[in-house]
N, C-alpha and C. Protein backbone atom coordinates (compact mmCIF):
# COMPACT_ATOMS: atom_id res chain seq x y z
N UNK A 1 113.36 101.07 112.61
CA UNK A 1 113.84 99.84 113.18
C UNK A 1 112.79 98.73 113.03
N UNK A 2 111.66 99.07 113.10
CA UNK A 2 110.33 98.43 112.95
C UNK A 2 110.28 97.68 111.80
N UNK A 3 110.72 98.25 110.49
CA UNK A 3 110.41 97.91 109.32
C UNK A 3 111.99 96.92 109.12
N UNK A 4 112.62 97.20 109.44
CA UNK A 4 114.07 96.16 109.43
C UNK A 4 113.59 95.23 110.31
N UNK A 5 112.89 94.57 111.12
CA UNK A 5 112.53 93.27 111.75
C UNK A 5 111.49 92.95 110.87
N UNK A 6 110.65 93.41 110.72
CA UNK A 6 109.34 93.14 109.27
C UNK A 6 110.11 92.44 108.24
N UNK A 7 111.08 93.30 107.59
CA UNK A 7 112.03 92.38 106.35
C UNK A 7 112.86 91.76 106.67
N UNK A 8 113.16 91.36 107.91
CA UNK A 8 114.08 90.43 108.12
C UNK A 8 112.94 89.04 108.37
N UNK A 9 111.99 89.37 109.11
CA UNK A 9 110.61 88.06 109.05
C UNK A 9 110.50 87.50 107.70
N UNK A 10 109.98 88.64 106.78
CA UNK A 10 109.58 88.22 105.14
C UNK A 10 110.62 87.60 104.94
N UNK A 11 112.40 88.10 105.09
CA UNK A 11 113.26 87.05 104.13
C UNK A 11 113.39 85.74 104.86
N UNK A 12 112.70 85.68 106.13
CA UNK A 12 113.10 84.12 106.72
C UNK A 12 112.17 83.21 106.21
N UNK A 13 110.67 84.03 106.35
CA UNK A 13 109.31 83.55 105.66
C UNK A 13 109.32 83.04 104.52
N UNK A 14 110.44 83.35 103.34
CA UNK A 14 110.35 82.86 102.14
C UNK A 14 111.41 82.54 101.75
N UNK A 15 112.53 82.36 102.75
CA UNK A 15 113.54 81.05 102.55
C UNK A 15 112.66 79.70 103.10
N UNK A 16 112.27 80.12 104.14
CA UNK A 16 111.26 78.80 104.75
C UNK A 16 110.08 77.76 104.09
N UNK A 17 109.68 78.84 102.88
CA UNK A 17 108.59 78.31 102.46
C UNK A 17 109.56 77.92 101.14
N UNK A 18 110.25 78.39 100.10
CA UNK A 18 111.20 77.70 99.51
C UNK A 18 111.95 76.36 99.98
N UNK A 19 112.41 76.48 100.81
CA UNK A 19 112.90 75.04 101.75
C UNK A 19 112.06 73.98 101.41
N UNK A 20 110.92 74.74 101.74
CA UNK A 20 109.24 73.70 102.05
C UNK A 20 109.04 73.26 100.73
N UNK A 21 109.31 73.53 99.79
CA UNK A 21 108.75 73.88 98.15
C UNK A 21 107.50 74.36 98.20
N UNK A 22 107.10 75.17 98.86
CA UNK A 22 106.27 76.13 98.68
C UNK A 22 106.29 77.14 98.09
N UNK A 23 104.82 77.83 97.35
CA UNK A 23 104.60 79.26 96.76
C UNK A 23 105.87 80.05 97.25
N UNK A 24 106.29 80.82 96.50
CA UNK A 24 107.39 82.09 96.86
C UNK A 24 106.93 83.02 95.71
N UNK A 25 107.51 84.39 96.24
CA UNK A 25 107.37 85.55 95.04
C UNK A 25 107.76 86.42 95.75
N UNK A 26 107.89 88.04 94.92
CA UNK A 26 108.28 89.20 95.09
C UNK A 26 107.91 89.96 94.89
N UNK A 27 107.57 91.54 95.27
CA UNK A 27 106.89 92.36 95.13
C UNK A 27 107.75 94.05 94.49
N UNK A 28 107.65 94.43 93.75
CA UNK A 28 108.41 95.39 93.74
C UNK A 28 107.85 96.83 93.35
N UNK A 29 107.93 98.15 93.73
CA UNK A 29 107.41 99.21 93.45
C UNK A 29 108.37 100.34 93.14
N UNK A 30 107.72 100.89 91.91
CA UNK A 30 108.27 102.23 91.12
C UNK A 30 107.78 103.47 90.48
N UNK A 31 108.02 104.20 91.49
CA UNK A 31 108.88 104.80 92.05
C UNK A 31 108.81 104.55 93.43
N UNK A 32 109.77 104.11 94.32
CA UNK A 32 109.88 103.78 95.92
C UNK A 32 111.02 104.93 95.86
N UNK A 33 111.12 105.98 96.65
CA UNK A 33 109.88 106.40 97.58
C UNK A 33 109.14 107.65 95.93
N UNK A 34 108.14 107.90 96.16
CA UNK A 34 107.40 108.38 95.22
C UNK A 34 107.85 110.17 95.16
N UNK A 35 107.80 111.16 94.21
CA UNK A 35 108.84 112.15 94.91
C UNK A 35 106.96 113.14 94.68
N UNK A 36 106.70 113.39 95.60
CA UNK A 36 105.03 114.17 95.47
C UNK A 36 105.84 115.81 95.07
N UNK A 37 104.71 115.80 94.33
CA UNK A 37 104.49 117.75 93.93
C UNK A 37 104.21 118.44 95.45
N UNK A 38 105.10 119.85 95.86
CA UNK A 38 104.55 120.56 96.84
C UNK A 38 103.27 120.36 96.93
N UNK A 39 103.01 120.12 98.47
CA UNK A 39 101.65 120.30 98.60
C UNK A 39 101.00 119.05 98.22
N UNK A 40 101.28 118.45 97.72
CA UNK A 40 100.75 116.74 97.48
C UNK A 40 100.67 115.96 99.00
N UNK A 41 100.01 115.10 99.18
CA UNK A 41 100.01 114.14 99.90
C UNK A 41 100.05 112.72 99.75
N UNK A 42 99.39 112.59 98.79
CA UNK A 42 99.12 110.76 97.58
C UNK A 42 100.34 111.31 96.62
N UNK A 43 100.63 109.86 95.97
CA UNK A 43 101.37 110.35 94.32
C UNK A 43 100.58 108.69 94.20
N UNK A 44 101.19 108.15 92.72
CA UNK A 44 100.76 107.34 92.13
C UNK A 44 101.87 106.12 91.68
N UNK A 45 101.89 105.58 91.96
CA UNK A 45 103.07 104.19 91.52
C UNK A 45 102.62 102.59 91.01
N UNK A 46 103.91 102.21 90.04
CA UNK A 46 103.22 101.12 89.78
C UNK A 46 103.91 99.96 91.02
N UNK A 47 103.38 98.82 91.01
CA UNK A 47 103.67 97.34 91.52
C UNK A 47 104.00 96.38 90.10
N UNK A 48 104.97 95.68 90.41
CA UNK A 48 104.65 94.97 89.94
C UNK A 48 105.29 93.60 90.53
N UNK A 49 105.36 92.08 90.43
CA UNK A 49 105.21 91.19 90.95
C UNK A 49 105.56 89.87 89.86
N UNK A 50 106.44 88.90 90.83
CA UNK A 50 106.30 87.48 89.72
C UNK A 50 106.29 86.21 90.98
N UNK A 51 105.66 85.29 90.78
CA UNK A 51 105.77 84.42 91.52
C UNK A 51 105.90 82.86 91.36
N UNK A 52 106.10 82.30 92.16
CA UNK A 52 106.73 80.49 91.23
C UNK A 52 105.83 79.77 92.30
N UNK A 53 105.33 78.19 91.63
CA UNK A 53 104.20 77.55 92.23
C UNK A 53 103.34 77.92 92.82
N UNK A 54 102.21 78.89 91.85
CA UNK A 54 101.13 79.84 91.99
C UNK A 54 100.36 79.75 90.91
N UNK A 55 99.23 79.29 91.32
CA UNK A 55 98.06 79.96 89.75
C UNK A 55 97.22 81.19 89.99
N UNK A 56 96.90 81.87 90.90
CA UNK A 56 96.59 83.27 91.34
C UNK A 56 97.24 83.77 92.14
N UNK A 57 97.23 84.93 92.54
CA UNK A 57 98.10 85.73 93.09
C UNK A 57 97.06 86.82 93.30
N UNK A 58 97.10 87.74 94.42
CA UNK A 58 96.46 89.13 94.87
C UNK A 58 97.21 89.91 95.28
N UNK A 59 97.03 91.27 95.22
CA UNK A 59 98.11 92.15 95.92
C UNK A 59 96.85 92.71 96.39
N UNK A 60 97.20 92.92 98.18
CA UNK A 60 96.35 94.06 99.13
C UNK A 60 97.10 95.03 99.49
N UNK A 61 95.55 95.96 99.97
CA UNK A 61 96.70 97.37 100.57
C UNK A 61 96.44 97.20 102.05
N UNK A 62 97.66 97.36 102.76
CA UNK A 62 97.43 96.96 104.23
C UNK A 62 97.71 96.80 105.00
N UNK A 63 96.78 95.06 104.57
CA UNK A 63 96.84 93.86 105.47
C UNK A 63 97.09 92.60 104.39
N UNK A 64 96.82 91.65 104.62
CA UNK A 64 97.17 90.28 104.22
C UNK A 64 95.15 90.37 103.59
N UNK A 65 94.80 90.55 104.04
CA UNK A 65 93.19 90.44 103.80
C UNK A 65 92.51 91.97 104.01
N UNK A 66 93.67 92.98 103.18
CA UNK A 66 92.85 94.14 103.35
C UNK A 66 92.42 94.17 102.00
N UNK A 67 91.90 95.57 101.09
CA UNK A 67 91.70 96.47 100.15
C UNK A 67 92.42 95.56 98.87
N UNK A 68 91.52 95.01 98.31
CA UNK A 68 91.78 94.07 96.89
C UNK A 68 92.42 94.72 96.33
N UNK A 69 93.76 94.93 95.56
CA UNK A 69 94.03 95.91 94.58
C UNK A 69 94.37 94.94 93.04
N UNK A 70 94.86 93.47 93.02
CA UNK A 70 94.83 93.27 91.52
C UNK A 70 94.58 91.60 91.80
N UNK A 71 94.08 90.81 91.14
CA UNK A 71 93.96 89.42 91.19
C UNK A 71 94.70 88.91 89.85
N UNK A 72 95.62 88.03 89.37
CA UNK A 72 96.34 87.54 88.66
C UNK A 72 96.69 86.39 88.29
N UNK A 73 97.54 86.00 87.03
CA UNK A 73 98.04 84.66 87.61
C UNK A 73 99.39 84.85 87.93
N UNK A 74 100.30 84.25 87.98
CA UNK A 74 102.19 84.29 88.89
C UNK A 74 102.80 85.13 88.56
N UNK A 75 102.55 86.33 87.60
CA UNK A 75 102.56 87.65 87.41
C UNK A 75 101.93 88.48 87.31
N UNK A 76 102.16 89.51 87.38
CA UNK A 76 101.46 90.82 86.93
C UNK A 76 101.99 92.58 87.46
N UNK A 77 100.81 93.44 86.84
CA UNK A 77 101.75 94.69 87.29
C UNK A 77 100.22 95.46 87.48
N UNK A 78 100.36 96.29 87.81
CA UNK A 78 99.69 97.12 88.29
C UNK A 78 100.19 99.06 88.68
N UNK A 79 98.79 99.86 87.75
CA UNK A 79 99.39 101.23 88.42
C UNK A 79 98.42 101.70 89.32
N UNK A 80 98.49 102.34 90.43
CA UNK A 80 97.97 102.87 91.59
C UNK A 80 96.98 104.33 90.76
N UNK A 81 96.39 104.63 91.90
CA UNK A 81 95.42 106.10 90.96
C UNK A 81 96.53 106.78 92.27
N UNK A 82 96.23 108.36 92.12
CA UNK A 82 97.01 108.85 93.05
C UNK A 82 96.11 108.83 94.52
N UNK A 83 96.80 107.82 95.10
CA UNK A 83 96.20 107.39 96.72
C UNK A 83 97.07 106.87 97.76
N UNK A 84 98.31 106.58 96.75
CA UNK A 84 99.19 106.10 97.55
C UNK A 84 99.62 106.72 98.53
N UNK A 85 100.29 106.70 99.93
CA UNK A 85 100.36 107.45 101.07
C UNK A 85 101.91 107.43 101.42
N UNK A 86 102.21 107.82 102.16
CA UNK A 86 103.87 107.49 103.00
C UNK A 86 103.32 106.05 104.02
N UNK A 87 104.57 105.11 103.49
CA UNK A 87 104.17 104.20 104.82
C UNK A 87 103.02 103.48 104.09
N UNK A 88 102.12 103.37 103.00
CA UNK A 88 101.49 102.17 102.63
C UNK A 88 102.15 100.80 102.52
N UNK A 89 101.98 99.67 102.84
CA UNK A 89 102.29 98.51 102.59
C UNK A 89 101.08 97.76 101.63
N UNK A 90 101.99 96.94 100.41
CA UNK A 90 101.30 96.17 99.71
C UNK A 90 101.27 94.57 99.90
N UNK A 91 100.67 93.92 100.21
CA UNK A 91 101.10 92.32 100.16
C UNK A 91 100.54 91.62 98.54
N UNK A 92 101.62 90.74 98.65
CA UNK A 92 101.53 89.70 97.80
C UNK A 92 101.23 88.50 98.36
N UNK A 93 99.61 87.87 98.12
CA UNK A 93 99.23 87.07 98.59
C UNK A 93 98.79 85.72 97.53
N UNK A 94 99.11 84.12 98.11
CA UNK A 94 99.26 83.15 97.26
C UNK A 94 97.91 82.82 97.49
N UNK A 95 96.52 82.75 96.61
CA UNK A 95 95.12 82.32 96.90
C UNK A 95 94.91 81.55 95.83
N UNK A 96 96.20 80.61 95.04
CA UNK A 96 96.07 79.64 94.45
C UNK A 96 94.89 78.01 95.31
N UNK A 97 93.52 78.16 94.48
CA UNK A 97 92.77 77.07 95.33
C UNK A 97 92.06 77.47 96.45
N UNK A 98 92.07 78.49 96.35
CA UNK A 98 91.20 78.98 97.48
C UNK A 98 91.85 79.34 98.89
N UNK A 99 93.50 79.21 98.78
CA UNK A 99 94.01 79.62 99.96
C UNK A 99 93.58 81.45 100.27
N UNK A 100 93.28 81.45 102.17
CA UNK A 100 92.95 82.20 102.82
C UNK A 100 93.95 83.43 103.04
N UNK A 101 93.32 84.43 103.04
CA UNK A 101 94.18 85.47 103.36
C UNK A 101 94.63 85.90 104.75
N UNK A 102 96.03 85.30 104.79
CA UNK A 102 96.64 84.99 105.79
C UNK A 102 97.93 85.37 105.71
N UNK A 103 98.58 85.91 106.85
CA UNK A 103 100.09 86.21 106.92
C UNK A 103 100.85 84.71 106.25
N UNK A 104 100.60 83.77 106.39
CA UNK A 104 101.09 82.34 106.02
C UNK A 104 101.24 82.03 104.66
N UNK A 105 99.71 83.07 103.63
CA UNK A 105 100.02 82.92 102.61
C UNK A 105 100.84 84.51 102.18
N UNK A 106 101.56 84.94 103.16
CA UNK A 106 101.84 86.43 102.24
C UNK A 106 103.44 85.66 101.45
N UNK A 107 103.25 86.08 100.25
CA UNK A 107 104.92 85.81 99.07
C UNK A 107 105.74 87.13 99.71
N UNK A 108 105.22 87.94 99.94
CA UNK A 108 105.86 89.31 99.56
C UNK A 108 105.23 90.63 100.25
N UNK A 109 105.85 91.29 100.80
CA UNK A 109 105.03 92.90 101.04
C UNK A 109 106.23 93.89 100.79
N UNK A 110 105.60 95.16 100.43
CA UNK A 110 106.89 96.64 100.07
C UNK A 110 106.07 97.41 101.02
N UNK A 111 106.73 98.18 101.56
CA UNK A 111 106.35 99.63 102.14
C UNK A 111 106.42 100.44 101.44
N UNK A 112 105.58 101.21 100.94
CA UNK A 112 106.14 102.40 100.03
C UNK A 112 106.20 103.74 100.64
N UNK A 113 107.50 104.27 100.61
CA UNK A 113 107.66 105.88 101.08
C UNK A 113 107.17 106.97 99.74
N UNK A 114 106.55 108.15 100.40
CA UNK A 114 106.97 109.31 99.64
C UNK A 114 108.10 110.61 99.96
N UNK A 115 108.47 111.29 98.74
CA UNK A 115 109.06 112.17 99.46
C UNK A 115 108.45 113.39 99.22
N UNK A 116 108.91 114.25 100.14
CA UNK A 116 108.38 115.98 99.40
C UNK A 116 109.43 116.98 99.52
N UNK A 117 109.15 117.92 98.41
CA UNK A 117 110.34 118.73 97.77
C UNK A 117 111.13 119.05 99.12
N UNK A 118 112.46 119.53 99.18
CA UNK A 118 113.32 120.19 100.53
C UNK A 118 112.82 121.10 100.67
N UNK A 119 112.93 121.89 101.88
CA UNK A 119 111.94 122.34 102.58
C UNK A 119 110.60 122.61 102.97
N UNK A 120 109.51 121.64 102.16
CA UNK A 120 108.65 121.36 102.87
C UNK A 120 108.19 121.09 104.04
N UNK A 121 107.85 121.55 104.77
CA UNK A 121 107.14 121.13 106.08
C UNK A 121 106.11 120.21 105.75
N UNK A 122 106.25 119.10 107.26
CA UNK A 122 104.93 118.38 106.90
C UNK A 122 103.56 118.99 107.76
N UNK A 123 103.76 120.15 108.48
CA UNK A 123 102.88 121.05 109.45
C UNK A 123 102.49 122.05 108.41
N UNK A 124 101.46 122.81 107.96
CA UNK A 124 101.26 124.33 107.38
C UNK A 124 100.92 125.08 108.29
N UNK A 125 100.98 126.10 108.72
CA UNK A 125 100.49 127.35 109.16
C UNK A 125 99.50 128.49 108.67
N UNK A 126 98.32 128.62 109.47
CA UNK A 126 97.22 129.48 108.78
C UNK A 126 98.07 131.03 108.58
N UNK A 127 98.05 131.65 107.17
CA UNK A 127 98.28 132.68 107.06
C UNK A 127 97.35 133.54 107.65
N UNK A 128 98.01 134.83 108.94
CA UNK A 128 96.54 135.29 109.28
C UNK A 128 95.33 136.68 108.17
């Protein structure tokens, strides 16, 4: 329910800033949700991203001002090493000119899920 008020913020956030003629963009990831090998915990995915009235662009892992992952100009793509988690969020942030990393400048964020094979448990048990 958490994450359905989150994307309902982002789509108001960037009708608003469109309105404004402000920076806008999008973020997109593949494979969402990532399908991990038994026993995996990370898998690996790409991002990739386009954005309009932007000359750089950043994607964090996070936060708005977390973990640098690519600096660009109004596109780009990017592949992850295997680190990705269940529940990571990426932002797409506008730092055209030196703008601050700020929820104000986020274009875009994805949550990315993983999955794991059926019947996996996410608990193990010590064999004795």
């Amino acid at each position: 329910m958490k994450w359905i008020a989150e994307r309902t913020w982002v789509a108001y956030m960037k009708a608003g800033r469109f309105l404004l003629g402000r920076s806008g963009g999008s973020i997109t990831a593949s494979p969402n949700p990532i399908k991990l090998p038994r026993g995996y915990v990370a898998g690996v995915m790409t991002l990739s991203w386009t954005s309009k009235r932007t000359e750089v662009v950043d994607v964090h892992v996070g936060a708005p001002d977390g973990v640098l992952l690519s600096r660009t100009g109004p596109s780009g793509r990017a592949t992850t090493g295997e680190w990705v988690r269940d529940g990571m969020i990426f932002y797409l942030q506008d730092v055209s000119g030196g703008l601050p990393l700020t929820s104000a400048n986020t274009l875009d964020k994805i949550r990315v899920l993983t999955a794991q094979p059926e019947g996996l448990s996410d608990h193990f048990s010590e064999v004795p």
